[in-house]
PDB file of N, CA and C in Angstrom:
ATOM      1  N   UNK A   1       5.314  13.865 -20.146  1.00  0.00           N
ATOM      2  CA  UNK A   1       5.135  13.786 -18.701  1.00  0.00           C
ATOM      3  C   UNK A   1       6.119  12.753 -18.156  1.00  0.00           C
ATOM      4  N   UNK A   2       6.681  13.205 -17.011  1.00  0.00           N
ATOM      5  CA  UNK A   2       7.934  12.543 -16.590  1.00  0.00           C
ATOM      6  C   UNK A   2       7.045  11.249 -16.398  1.00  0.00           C
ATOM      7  N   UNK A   3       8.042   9.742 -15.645  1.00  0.00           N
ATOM      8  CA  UNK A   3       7.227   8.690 -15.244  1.00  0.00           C
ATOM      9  C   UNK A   3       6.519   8.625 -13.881  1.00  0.00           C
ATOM     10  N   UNK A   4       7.451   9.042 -13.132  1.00  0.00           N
ATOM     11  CA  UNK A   4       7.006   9.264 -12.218  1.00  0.00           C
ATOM     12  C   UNK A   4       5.152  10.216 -11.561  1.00  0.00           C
ATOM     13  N   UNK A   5       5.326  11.281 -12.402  1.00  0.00           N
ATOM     14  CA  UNK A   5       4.412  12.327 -12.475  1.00  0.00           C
ATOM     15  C   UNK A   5       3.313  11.691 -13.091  1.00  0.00           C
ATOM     16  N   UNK A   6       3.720  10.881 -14.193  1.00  0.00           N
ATOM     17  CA  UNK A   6       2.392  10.196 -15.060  1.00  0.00           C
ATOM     18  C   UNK A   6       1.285   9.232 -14.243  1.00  0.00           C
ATOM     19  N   UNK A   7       2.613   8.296 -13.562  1.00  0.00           N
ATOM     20  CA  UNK A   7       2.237   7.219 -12.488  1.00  0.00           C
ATOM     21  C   UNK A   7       1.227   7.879 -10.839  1.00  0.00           C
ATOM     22  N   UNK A   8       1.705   9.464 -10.748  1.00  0.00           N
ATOM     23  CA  UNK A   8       0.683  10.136  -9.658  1.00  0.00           C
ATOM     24  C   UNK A   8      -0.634  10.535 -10.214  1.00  0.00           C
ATOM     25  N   UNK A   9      -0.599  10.787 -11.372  1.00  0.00           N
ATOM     26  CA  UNK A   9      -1.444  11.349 -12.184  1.00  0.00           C
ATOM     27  C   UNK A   9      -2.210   9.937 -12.237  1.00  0.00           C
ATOM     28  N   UNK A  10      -2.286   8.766 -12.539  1.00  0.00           N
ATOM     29  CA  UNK A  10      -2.907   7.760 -12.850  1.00  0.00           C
ATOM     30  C   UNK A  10      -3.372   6.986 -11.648  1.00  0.00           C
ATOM     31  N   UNK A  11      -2.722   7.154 -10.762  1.00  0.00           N
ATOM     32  CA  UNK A  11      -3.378   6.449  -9.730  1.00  0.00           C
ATOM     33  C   UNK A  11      -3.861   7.303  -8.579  1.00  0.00           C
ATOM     34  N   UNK A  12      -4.132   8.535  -9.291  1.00  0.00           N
ATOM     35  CA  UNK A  12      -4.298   9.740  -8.372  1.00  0.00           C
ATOM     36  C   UNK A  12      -3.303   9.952  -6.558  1.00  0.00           C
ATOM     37  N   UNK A  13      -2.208   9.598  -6.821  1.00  0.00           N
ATOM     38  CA  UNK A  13      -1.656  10.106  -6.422  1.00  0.00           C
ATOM     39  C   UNK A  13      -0.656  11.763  -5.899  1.00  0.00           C
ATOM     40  N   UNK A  14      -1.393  12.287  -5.179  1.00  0.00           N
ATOM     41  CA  UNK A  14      -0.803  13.738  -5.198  1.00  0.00           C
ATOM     42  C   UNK A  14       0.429  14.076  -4.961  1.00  0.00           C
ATOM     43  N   UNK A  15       1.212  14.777  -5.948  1.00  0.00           N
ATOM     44  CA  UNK A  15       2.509  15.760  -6.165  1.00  0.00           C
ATOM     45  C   UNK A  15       3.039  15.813  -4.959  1.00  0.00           C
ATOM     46  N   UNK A  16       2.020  16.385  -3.676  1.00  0.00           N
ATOM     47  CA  UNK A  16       2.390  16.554  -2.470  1.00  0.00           C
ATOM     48  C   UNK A  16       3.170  15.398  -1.764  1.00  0.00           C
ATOM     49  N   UNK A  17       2.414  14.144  -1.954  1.00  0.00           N
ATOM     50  CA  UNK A  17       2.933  13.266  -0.746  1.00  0.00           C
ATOM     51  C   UNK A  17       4.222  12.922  -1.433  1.00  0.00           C
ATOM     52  N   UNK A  18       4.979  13.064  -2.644  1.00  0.00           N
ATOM     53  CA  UNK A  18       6.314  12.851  -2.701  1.00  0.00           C
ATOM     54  C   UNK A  18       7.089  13.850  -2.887  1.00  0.00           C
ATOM     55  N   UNK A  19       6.687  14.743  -2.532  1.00  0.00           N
ATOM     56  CA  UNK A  19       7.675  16.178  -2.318  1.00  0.00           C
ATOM     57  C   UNK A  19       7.634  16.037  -1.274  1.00  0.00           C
ATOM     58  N   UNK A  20       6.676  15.704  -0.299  1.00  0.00           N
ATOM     59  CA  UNK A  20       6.595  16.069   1.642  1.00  0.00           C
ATOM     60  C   UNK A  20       8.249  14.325   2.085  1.00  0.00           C
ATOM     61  N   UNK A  21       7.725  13.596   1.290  1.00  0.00           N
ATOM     62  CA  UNK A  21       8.646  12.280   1.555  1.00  0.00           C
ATOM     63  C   UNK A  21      10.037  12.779   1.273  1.00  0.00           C
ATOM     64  N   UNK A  22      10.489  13.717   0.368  1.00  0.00           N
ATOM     65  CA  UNK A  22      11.676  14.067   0.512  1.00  0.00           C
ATOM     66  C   UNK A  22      12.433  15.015   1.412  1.00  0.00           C
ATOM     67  N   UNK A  23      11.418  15.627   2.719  1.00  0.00           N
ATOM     68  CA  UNK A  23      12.231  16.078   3.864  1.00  0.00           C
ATOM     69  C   UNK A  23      12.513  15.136   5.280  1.00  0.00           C
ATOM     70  N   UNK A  24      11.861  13.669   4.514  1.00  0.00           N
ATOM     71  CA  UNK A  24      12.240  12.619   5.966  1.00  0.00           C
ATOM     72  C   UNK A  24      13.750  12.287   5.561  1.00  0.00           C
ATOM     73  N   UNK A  25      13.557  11.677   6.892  1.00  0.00           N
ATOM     74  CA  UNK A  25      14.930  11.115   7.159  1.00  0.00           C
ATOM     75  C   UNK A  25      14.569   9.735   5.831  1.00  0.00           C
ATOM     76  N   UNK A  26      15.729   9.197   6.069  1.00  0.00           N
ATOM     77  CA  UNK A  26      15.790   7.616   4.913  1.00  0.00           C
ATOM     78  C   UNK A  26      14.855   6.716   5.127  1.00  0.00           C
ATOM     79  N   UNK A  27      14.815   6.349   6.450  1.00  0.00           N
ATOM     80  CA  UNK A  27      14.159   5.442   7.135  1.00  0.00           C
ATOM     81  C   UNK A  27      12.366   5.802   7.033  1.00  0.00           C
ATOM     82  N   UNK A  28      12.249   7.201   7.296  1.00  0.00           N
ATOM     83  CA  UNK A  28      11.468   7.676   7.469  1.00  0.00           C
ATOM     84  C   UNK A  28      10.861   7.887   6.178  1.00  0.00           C
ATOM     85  N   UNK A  29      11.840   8.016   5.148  1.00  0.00           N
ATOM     86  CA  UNK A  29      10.698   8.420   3.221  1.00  0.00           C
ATOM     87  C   UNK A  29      10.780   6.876   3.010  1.00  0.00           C
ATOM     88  N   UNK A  30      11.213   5.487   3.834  1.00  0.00           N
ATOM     89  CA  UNK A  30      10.723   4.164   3.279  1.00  0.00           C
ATOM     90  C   UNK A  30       9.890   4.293   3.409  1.00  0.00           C
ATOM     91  N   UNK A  31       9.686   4.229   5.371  1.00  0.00           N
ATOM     92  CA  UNK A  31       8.006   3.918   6.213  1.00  0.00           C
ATOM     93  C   UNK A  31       7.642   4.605   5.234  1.00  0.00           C
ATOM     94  N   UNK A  32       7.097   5.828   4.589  1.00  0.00           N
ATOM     95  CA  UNK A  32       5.942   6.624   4.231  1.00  0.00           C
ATOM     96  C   UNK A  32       5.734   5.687   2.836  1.00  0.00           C
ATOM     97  N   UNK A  33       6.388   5.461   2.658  1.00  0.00           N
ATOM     98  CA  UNK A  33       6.664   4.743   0.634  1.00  0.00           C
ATOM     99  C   UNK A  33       5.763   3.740   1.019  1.00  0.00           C
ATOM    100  N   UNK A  34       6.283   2.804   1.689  1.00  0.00           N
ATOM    101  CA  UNK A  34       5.517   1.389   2.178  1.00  0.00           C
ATOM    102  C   UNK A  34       3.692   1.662   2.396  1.00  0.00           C
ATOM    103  N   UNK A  35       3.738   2.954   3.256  1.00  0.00           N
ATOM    104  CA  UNK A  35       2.306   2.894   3.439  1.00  0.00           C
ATOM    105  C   UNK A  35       1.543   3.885   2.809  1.00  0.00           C
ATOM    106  N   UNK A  36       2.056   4.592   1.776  1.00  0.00           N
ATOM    107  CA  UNK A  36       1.643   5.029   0.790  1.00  0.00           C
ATOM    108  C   UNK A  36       1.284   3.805  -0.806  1.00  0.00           C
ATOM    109  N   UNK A  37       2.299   3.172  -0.598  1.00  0.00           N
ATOM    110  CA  UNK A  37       1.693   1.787  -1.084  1.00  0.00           C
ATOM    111  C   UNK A  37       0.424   1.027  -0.664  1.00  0.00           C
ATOM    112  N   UNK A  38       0.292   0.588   0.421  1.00  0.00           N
ATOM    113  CA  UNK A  38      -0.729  -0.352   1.116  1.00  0.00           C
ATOM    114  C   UNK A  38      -1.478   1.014   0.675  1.00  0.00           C
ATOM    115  N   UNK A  39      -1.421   2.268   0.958  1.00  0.00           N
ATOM    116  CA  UNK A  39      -2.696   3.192   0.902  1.00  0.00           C
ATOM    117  C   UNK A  39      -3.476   2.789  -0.629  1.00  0.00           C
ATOM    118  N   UNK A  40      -2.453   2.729  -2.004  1.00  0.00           N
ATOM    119  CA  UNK A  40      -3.173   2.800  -2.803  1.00  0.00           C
ATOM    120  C   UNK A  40      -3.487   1.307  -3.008  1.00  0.00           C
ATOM    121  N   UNK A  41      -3.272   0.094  -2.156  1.00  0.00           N
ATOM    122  CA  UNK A  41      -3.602  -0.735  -2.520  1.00  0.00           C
ATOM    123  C   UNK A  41      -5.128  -1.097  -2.141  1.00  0.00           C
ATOM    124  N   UNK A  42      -5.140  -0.382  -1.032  1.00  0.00           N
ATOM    125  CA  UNK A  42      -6.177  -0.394  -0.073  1.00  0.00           C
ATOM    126  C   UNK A  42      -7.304   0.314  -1.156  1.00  0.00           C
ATOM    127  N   UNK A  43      -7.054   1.549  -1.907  1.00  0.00           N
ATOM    128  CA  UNK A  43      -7.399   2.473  -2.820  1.00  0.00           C
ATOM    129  C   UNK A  43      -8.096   1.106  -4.017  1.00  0.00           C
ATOM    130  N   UNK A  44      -7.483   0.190  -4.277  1.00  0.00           N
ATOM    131  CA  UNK A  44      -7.396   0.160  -5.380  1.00  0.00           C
ATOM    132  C   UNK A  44      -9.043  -1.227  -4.879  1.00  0.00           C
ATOM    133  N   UNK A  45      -8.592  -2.645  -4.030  1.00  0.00           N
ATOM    134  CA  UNK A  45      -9.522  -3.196  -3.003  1.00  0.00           C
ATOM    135  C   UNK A  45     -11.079  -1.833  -3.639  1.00  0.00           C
ATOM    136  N   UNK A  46     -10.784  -1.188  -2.960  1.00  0.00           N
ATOM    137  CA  UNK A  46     -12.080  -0.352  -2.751  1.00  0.00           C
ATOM    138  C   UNK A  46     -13.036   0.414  -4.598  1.00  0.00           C
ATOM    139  N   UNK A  47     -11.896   0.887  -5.061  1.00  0.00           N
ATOM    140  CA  UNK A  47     -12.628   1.311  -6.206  1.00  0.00           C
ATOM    141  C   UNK A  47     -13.209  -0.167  -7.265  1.00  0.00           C
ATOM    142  N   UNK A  48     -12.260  -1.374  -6.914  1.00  0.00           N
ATOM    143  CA  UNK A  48     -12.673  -2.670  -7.215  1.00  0.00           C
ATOM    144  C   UNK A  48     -13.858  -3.289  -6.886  1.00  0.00           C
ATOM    145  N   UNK A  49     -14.428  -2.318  -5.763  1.00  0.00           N
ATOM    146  CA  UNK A  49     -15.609  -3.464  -4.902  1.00  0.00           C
ATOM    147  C   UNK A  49     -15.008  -4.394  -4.334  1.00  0.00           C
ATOM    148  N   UNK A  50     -13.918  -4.359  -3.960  1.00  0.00           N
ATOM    149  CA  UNK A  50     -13.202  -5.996  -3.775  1.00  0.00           C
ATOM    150  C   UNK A  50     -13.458  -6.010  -2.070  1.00  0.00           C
ATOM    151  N   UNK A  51     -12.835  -7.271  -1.186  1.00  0.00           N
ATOM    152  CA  UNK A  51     -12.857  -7.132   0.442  1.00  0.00           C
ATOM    153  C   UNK A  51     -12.034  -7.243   0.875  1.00  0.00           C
ATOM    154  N   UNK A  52     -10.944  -6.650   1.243  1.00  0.00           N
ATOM    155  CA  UNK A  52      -9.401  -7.289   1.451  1.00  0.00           C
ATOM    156  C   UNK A  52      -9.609  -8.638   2.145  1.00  0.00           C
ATOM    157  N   UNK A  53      -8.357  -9.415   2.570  1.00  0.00           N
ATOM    158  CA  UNK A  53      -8.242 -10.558   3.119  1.00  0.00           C
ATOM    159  C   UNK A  53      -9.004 -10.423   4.297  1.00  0.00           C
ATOM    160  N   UNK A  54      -9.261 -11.502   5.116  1.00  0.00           N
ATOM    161  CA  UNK A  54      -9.787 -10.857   6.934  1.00  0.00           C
ATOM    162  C   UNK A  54      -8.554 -10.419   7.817  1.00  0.00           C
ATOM    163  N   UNK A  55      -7.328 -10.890   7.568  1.00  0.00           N
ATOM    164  CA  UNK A  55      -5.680 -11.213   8.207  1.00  0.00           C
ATOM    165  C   UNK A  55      -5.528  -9.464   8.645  1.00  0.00           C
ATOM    166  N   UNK A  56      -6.075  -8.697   6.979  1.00  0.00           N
ATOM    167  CA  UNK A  56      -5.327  -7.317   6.768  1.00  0.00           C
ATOM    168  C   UNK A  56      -5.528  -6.316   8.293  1.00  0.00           C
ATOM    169  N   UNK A  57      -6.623  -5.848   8.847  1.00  0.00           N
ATOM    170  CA  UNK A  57      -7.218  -5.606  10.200  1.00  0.00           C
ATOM    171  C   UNK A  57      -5.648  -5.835  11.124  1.00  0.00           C
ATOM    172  N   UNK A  58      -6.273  -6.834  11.068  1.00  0.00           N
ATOM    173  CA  UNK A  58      -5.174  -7.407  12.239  1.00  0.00           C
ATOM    174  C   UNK A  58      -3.803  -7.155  12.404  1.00  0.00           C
ATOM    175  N   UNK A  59      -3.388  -7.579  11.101  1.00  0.00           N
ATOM    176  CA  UNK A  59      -1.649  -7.477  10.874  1.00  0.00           C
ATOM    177  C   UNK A  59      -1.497  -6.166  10.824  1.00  0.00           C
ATOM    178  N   UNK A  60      -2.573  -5.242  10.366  1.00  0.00           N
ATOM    179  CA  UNK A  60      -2.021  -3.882  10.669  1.00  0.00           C
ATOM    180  C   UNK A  60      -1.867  -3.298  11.899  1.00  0.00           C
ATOM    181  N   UNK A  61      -3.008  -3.872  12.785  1.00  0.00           N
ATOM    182  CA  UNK A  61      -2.580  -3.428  14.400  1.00  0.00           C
ATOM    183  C   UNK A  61      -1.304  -4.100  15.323  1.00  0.00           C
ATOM    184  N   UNK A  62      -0.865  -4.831  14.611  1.00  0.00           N
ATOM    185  CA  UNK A  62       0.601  -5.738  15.040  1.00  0.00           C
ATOM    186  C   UNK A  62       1.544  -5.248  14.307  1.00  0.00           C
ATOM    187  N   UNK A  63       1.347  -4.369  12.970  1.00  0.00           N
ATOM    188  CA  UNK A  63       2.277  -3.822  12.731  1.00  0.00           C
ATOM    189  C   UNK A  63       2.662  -2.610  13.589  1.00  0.00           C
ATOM    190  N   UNK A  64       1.718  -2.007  13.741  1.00  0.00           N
ATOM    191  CA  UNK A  64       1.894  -0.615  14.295  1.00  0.00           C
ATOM    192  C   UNK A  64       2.444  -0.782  15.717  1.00  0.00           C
ATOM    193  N   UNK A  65       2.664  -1.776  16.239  1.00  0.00           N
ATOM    194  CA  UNK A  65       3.428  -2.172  17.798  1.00  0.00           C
ATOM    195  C   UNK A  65       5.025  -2.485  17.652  1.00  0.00           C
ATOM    196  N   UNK A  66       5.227  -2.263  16.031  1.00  0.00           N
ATOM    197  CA  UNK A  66       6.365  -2.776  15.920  1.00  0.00           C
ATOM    198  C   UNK A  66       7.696  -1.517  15.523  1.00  0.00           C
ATOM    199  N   UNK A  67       8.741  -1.779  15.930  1.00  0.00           N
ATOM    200  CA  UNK A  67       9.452  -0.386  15.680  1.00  0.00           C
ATOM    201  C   UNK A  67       9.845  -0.436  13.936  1.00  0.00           C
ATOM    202  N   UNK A  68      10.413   0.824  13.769  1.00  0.00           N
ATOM    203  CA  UNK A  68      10.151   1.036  12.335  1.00  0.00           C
ATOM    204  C   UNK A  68      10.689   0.474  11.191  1.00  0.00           C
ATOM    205  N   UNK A  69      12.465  -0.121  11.714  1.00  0.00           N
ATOM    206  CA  UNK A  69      12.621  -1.163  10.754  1.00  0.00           C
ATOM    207  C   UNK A  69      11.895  -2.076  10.328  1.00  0.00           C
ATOM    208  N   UNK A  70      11.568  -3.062  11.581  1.00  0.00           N
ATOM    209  CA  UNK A  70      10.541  -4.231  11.742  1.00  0.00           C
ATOM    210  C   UNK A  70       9.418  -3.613  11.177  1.00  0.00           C
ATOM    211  N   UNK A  71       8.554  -2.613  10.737  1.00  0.00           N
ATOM    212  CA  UNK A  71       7.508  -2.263  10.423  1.00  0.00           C
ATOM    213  C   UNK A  71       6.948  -1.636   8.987  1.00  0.00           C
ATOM    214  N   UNK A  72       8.459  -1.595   8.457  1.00  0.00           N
ATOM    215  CA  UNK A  72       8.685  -1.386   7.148  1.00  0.00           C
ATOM    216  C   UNK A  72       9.123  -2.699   6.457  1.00  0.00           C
ATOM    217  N   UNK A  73       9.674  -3.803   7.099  1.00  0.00           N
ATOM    218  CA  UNK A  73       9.219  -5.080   6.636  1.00  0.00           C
ATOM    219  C   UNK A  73       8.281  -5.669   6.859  1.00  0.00           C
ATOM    220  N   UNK A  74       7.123  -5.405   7.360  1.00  0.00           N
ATOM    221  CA  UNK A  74       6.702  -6.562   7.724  1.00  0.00           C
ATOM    222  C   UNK A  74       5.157  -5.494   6.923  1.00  0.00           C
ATOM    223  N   UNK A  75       5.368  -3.790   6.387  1.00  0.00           N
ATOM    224  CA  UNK A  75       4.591  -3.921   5.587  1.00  0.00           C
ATOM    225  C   UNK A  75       4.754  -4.261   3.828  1.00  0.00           C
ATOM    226  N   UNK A  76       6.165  -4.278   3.748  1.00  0.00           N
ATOM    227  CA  UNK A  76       6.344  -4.690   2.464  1.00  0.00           C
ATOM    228  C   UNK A  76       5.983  -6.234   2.302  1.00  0.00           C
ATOM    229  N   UNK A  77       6.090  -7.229   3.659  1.00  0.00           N
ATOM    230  CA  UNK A  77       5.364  -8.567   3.114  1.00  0.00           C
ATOM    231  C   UNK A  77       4.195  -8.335   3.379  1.00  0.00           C
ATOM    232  N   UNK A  78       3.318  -7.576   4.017  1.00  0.00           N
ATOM    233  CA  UNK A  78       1.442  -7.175   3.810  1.00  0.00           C
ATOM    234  C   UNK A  78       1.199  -6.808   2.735  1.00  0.00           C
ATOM    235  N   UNK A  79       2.110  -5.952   2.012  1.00  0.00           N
ATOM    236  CA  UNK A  79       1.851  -5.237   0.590  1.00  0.00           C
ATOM    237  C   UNK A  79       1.988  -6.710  -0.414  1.00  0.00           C
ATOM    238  N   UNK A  80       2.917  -7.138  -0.329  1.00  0.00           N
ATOM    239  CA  UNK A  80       3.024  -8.684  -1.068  1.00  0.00           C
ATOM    240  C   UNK A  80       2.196  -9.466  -0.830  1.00  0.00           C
ATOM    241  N   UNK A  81       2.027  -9.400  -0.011  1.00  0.00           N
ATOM    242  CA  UNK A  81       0.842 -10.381   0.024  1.00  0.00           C
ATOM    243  C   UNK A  81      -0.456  -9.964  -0.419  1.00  0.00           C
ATOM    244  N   UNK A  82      -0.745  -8.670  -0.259  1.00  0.00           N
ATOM    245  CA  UNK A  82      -1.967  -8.410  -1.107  1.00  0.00           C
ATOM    246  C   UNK A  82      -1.947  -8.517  -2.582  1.00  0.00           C
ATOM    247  N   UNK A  83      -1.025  -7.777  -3.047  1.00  0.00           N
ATOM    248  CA  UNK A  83      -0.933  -8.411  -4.304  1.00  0.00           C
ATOM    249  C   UNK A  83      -1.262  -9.346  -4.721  1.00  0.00           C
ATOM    250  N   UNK A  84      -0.533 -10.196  -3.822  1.00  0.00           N
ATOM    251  CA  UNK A  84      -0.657 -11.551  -4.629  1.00  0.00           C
ATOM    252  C   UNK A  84      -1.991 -12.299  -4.368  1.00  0.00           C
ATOM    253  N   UNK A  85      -3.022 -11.419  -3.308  1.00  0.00           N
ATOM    254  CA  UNK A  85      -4.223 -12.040  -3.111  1.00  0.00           C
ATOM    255  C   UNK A  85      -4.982 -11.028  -4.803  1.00  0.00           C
ATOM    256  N   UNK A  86      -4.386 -10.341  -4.831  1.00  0.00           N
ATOM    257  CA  UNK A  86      -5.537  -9.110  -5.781  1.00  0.00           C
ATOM    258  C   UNK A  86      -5.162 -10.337  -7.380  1.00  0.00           C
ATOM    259  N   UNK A  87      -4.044 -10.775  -7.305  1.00  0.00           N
ATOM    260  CA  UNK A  87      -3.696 -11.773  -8.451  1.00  0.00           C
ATOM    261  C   UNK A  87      -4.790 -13.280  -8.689  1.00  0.00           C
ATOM    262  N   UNK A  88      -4.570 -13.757  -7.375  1.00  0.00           N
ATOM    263  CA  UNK A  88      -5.402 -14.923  -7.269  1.00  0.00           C
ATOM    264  C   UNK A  88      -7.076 -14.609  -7.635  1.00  0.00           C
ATOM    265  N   UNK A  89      -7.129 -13.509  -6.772  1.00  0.00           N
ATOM    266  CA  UNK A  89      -8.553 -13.083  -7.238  1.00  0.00           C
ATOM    267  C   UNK A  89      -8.841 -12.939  -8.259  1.00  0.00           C
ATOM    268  N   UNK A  90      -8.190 -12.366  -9.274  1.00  0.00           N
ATOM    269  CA  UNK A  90      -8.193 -11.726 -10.693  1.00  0.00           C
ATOM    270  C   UNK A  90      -8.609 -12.983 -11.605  1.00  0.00           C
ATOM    271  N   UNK A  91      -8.147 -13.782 -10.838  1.00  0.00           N
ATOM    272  CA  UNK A  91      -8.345 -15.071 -11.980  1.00  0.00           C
ATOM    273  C   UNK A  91      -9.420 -15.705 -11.233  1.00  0.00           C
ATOM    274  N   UNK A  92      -9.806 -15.420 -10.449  1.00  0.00           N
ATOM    275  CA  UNK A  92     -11.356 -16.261 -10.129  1.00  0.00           C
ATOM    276  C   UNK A  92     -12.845 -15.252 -10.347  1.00  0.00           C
ATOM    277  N   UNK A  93     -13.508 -14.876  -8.796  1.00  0.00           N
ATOM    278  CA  UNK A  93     -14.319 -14.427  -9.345  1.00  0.00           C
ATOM    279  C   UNK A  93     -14.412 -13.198  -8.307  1.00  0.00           C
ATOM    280  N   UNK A  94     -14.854 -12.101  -8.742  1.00  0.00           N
ATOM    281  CA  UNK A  94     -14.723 -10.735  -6.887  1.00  0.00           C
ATOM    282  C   UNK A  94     -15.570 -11.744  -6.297  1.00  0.00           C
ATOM    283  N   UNK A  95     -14.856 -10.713  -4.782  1.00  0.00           N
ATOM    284  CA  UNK A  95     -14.542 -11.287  -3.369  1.00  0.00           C
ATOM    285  C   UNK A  95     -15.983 -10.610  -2.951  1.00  0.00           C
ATOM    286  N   UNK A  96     -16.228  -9.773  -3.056  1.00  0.00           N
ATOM    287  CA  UNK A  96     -17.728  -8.485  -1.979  1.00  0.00           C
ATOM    288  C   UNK A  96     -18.894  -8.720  -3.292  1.00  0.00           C
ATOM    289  N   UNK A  97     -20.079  -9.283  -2.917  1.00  0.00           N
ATOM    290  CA  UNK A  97     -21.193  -9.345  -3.879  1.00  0.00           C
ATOM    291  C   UNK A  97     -22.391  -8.596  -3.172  1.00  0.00           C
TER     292      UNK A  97
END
């Protein structure tokens, strides 16, 4: 199984959403990449029991005011930053009891 295919297969990601990403424009198969990311991060928060940050809400409705360059950075530092909250967490104790 290719890597790619293995990696949809494992994080249940569907075939579809990266065949549909290859009729955008450039700009347009980032945005989707970026928030197909946050999607499975959001995915991941949830099958964890976990609570995302309180920030996440918010910064997403300030993202979405923003045009699409600006909005494809500013979700790759939301995506980083979750991470790096899902890291900190990892080493303490879950967040939702």
């Amino acid at each position: 199984m290719a890597d790619d295919e293995e990696q949809n297969v494992r994080y249940g990601r569907p075939l579809q959403r990266q065949n549909r990403a290859t009729s955008l424009s450039a700009v347009q198969q980032e945005l989707a990449e970026v928030c197909a990311q946050f999607a499975d991060i959001c995915d991941y928060f949830s099958r964890q029991n976990m609570d995302p940050p309180p920030n996440v809400l918010e910064d997403i409705r300030r993202v979405s005011k923003l045009s699409v360059p600006e909005r494809i950075a500013e979700m790759k530092r939301l995506n980083q930053g979750l991470m790096e909250y899902i890291n900190d967490v990892g080493q303490g104790s879950r967040i939702r009891q």
